[in-house]
Protein backbone atom coordinates (compact mmCIF):
# COMPACT_ATOMS: atom_id res chain seq x y z
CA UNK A 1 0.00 0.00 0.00
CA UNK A 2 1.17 3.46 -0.62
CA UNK A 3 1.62 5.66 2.19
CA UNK A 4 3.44 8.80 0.33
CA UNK A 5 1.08 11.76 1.32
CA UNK A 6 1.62 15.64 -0.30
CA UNK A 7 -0.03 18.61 -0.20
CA UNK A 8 -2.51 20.35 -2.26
CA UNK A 9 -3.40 23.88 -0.52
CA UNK A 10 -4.64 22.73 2.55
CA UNK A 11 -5.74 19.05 1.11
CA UNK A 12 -3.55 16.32 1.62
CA UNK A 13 -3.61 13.78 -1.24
CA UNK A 14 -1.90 10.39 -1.48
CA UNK A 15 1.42 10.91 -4.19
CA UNK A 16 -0.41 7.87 -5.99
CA UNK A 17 -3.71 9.06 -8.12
CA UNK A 18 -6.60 7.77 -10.13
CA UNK A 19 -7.46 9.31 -12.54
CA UNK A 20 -10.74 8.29 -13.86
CA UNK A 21 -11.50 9.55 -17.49
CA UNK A 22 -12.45 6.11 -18.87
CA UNK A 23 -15.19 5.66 -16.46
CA UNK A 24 -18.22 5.96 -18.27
CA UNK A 25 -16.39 6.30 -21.61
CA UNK A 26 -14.49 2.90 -21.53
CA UNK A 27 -15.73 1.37 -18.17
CA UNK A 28 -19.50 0.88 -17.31
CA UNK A 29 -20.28 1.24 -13.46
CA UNK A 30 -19.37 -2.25 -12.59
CA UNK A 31 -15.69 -2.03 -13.91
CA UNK A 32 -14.73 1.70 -12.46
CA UNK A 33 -16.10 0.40 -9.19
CA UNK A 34 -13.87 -2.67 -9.75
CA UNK A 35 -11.04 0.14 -10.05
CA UNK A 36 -12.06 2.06 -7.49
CA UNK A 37 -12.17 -0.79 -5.05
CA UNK A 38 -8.08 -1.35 -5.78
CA UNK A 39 -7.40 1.73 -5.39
CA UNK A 40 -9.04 2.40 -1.94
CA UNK A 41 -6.95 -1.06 -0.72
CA UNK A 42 -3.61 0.17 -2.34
CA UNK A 43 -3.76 3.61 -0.26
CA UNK A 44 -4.65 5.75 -3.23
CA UNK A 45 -7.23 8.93 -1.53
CA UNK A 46 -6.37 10.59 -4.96
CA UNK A 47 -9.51 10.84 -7.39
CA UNK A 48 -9.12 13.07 -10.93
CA UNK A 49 -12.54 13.01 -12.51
CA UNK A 50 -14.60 16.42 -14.52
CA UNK A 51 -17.54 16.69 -15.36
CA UNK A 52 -17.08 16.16 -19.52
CA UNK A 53 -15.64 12.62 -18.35
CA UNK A 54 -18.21 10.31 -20.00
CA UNK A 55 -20.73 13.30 -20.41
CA UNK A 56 -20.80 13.19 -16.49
CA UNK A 57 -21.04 9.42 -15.91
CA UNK A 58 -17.47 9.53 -14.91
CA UNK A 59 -18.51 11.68 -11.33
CA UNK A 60 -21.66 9.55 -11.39
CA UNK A 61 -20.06 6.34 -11.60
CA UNK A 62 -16.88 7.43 -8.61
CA UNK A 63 -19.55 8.79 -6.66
CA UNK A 64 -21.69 5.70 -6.63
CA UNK A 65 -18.63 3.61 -6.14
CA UNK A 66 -17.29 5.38 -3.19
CA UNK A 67 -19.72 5.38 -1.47
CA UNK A 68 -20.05 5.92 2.26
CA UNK A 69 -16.25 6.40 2.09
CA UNK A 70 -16.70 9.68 0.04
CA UNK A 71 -15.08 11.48 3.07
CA UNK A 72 -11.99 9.47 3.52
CA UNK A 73 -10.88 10.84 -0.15
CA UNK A 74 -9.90 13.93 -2.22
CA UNK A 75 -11.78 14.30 -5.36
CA UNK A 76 -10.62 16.71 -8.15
CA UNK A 77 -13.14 17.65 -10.52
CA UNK A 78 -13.34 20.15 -13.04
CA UNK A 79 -15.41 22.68 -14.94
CA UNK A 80 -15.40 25.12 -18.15
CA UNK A 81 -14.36 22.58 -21.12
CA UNK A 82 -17.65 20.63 -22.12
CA UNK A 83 -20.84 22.65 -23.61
CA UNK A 84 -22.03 25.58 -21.73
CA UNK A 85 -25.42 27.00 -21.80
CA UNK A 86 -26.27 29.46 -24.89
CA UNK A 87 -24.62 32.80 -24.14
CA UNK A 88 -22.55 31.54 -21.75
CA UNK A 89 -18.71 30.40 -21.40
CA UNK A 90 -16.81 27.56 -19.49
CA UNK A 91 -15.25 30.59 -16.56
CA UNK A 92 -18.35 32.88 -16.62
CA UNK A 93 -19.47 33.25 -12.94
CA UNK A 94 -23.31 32.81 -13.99
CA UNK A 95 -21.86 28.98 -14.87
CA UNK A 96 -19.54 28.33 -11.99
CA UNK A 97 -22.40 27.96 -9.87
CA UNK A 98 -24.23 25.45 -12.05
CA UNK A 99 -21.52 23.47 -13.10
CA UNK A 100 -20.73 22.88 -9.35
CA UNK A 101 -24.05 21.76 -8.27
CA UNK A 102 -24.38 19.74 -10.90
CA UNK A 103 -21.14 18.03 -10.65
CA UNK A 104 -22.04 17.71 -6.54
CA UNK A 105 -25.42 16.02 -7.48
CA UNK A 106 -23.57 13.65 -9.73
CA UNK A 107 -20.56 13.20 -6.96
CA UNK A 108 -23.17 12.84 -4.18
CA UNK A 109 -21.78 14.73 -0.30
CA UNK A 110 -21.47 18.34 0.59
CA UNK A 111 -18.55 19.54 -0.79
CA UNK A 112 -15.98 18.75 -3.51
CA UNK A 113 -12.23 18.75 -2.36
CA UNK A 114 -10.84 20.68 -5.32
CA UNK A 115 -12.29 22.12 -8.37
CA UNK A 116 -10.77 23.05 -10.74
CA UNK A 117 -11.51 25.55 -14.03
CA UNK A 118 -10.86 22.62 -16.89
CA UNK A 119 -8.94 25.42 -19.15
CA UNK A 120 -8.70 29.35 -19.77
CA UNK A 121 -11.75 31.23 -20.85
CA UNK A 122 -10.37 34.38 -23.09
CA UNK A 123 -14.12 35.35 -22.82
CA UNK A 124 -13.93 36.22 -19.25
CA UNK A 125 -11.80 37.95 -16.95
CA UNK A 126 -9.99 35.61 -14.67
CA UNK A 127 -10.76 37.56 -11.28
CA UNK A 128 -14.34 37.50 -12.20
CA UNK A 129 -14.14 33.47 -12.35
CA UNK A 130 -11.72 33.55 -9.29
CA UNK A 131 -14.94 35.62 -7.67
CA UNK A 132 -17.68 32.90 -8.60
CA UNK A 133 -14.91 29.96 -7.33
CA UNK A 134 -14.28 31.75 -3.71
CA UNK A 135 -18.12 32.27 -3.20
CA UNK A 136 -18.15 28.02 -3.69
CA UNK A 137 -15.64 28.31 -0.70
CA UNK A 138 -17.39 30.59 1.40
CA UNK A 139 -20.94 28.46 0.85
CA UNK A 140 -18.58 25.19 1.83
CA UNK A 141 -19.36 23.70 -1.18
CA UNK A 142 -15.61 23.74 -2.37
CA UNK A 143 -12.32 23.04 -0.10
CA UNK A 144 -9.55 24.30 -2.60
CA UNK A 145 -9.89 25.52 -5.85
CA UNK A 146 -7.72 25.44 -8.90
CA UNK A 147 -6.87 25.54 -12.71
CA UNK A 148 -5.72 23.25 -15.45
CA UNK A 149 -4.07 23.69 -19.21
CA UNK A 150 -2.91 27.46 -17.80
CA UNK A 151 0.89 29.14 -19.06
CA UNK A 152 3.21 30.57 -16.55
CA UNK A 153 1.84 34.18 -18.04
CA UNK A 154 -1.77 32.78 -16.98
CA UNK A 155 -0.94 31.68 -13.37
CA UNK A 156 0.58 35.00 -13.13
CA UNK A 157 -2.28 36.56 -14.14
CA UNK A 158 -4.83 34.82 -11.63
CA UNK A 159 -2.03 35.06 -8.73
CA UNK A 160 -2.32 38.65 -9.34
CA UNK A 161 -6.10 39.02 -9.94
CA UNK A 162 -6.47 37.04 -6.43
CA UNK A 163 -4.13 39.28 -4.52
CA UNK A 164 -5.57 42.34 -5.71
CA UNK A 165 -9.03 41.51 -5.60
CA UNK A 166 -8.43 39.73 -1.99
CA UNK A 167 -9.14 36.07 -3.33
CA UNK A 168 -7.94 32.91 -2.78
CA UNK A 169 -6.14 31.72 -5.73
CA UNK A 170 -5.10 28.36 -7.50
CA UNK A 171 -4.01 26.29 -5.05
CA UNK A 172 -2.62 23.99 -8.09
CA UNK A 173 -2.41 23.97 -11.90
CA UNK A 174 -2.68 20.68 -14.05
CA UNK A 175 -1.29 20.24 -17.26
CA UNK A 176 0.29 17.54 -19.30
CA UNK A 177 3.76 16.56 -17.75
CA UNK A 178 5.82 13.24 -18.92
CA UNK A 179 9.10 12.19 -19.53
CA UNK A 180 8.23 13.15 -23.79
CA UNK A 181 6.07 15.94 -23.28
CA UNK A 182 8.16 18.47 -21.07
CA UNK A 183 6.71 22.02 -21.85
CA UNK A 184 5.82 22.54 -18.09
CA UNK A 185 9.71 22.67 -17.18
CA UNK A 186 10.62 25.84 -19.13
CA UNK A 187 8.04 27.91 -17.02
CA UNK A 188 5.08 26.71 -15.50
CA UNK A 189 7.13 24.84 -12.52
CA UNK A 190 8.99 27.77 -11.49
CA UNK A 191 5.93 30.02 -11.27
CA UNK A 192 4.25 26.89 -9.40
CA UNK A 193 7.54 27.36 -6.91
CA UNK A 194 7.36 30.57 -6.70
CA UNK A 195 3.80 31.17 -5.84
CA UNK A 196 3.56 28.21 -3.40
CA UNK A 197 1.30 26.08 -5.99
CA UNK A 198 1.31 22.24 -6.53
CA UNK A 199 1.77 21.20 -9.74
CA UNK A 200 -0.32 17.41 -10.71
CA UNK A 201 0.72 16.07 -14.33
CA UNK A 202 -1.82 14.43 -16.57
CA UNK A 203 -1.03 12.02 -19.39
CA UNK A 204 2.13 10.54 -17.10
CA UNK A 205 2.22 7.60 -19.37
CA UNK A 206 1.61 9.59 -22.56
CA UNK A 207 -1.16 8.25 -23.78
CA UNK A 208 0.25 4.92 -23.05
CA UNK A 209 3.13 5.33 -25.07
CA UNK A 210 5.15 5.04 -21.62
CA UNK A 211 3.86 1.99 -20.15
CA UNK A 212 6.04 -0.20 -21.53
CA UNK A 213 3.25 -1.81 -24.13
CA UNK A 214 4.86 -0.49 -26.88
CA UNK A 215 8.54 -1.32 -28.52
CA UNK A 216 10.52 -0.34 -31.80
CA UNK A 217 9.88 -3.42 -33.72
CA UNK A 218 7.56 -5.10 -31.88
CA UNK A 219 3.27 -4.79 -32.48
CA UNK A 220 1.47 -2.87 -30.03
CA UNK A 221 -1.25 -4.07 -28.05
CA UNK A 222 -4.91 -4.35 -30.27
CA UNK A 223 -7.00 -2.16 -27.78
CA UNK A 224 -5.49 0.46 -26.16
CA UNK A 225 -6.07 4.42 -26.03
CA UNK A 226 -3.91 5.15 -28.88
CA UNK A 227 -4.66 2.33 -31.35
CA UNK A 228 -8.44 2.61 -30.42
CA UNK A 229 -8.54 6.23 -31.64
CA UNK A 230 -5.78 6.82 -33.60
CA UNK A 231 -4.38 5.53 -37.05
CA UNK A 232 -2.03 2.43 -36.58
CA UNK A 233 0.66 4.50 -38.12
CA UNK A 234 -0.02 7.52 -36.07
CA UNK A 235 3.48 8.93 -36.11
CA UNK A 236 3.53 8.86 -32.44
CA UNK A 237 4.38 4.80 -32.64
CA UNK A 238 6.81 5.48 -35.34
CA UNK A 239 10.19 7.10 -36.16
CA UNK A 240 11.97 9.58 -33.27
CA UNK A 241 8.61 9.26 -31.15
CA UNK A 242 9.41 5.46 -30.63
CA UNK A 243 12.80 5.44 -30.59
CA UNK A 244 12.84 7.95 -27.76
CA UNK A 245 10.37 5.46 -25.88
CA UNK A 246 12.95 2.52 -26.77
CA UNK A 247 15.89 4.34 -25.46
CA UNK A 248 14.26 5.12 -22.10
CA UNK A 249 13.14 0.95 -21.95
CA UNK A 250 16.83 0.14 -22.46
CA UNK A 251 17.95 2.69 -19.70
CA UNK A 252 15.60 1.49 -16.81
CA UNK A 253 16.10 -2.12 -17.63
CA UNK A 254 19.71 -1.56 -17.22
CA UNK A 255 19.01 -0.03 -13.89
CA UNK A 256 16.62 -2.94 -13.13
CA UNK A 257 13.40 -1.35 -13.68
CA UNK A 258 10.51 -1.00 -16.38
CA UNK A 259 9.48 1.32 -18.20
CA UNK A 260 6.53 2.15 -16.22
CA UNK A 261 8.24 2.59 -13.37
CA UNK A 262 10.90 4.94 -14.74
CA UNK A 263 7.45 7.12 -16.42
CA UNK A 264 6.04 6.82 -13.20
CA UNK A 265 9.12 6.88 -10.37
CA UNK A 266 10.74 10.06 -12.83
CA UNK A 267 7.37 12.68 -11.78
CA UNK A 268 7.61 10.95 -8.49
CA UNK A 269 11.12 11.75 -8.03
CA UNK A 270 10.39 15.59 -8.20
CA UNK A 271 8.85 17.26 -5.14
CA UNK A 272 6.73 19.83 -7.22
CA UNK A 273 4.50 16.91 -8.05
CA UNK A 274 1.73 16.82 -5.81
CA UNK A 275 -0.12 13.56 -7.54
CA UNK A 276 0.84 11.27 -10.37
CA UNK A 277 -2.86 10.67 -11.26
CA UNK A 278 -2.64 7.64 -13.79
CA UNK A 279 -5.87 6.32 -15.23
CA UNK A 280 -6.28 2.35 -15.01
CA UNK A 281 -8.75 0.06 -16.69
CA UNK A 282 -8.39 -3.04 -14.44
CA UNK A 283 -8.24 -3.04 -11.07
CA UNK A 284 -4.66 -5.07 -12.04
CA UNK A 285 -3.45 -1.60 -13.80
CA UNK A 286 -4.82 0.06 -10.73
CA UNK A 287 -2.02 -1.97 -8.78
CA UNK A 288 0.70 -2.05 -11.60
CA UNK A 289 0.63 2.01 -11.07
CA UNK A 290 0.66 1.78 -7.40
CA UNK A 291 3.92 -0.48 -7.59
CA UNK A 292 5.42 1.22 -10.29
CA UNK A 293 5.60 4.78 -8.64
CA UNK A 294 6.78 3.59 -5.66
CA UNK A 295 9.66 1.27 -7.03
CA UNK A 296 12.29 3.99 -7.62
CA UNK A 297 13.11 7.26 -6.60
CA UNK A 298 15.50 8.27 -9.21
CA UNK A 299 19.28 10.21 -8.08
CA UNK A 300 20.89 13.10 -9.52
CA UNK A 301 22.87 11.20 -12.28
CA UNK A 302 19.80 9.32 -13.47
CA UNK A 303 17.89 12.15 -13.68
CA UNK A 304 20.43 13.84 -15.98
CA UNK A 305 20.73 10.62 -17.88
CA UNK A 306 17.23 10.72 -18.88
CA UNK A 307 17.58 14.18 -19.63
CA UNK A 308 20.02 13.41 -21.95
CA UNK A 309 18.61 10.21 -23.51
CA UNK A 310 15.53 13.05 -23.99
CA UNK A 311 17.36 15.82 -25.08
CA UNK A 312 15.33 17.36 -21.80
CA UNK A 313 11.85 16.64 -24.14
């Protein structure tokens, strides 16, 4: 069981996530409670859902499957990316208020743990969201609030907006973060540092790409996220993209470890990250993950090894 615990705001959340995006897209309710089950029993208090998950099944389907144990847990949802009501924009405050009762009725409980706006709105100015988010606070229907797909210039922004207009800001940011998608390095994690935020990657295994599934010259698996939506010769299985991914096999065998746990043990390694919140489709992945970000803490000279295998992504 994992017992690695950071901090989100004022939230503590187990280093090991779930996220759950496939629930109600790839998973009925049976199967995402079968995750959710082994991921309650290997330590994870982590859940990542929104509400454009499965057109809302995916909040439906944790809710249901936690339960009476909804209060032992942190769940992240998130608001402002799916369809809004005419006239009306994922950050305007007259939908902040909507979205969140509407994601609480599909969650079930009082309150959600963190919320989080899904992505900018250029329509709207961020103070006037940050507004609509801190009344959620004050009613005690939200514990910590905080953003997702924002730039450095962005955080900035809302840091500032908060502060002037006497707010509480972001208490995180999550964006796409893996060992071949690195953007968040130039940037975002030093404004994260410097304004006290956590920082929780999505896509940790890139689309899959990093679990290990898939080798230069060897068929990938049938049914997966990538081959189930993308074009067998998509060039992210081919060329550079692969033989980046075949590198970074060869480098954590070497050191005794898979790939998965390099993906996963590499985020885990950095203190920034709050919560590596991998999705699972078995409750078998669910414990794979669990194991595999636990495994290895990497040291300085592997970390600069991968940055050079990488070219630092």
């Amino acid at each position: 069981m994992t017992a690695d615990k950071r901090q989100i705001g004022r939230l503590e959340v187990s280093l090991v996530g779930l996220g759950c995006n496939n629930f109600g897209r790839r998973l009925d309710a049976a199967s995402a409670r079968s995750v959710v089950e082994a991921a309650l029993e290997a330590g994870i208090t982590h859940f990542d859902t929104a509400d454009i998950y499965g057109d809302g099944a995916s909040e439906t389907f944790l809710g249901q499957a936690l339960g009476a144990r909804r209060s032992d847990v942190v769940i992240t949802t998130k608001f402002g990316m799916g369809d809004v009501p005419e006239a009306l924009s994922g950050g305007d405050p007259r939908w902040v208020g909507r979205a969140c009762e509407q994601s609480l009725s599909r969650l079930g409980g009082e309150s959600i743990d963190l919320y989080l706006l899904h992505r900018p709105d250029p329509q709207v100015p961020i103070a006037d969201t940050l507004a609509a988010m801190n009344r959620l606070i004050d009613e005690g229907k939200v514990r910590e609030i905080g953003c997702s797909n924002f730039s450095a210039a962005q955080l900035v922004e809302a840091h500032a907006a908060a502060r002037d207009r006497g707010l509480r800001g972001f208490a995180c940011v999550q964006n796409e973060y893996n060992l071949l998608h690195r953007t968040p390095q130039a940037e975002v994690l030093a404004t994260c540092a410097s304004l006290a935020m956590a920082f929780v990657p999505y896509f940790p295994l890139a689309m899959g790409l990093l679990s290990g599934k898939y080798r230069q010259g060897r068929p990938g698996p049938s049914k997966t996220r990538l081959t189930g939506s993308h074009d067998p010769t998509d060039e992210a299985l081919v060329g550079e993209r692969l033989a980046e991914v075949e590198r970074l096999a060869v480098f954590a065998e070497k050191h005794g470890h898979s790939l998965l746990e390099l993906a996963l043990g590499w985020l885990a390694s950095n203190k920034q990250i709050a919560s590596v919140i991998a999705g699972a489709m078995t409750a078998a992945q669910v414990r794979e993950n669990v194991a595999a970000t636990t495994a290895w803490r990497l040291g300085a000279d592997e970390l600069a090894e991968v940055d050079r295998l990488t070219d630092g992504a």
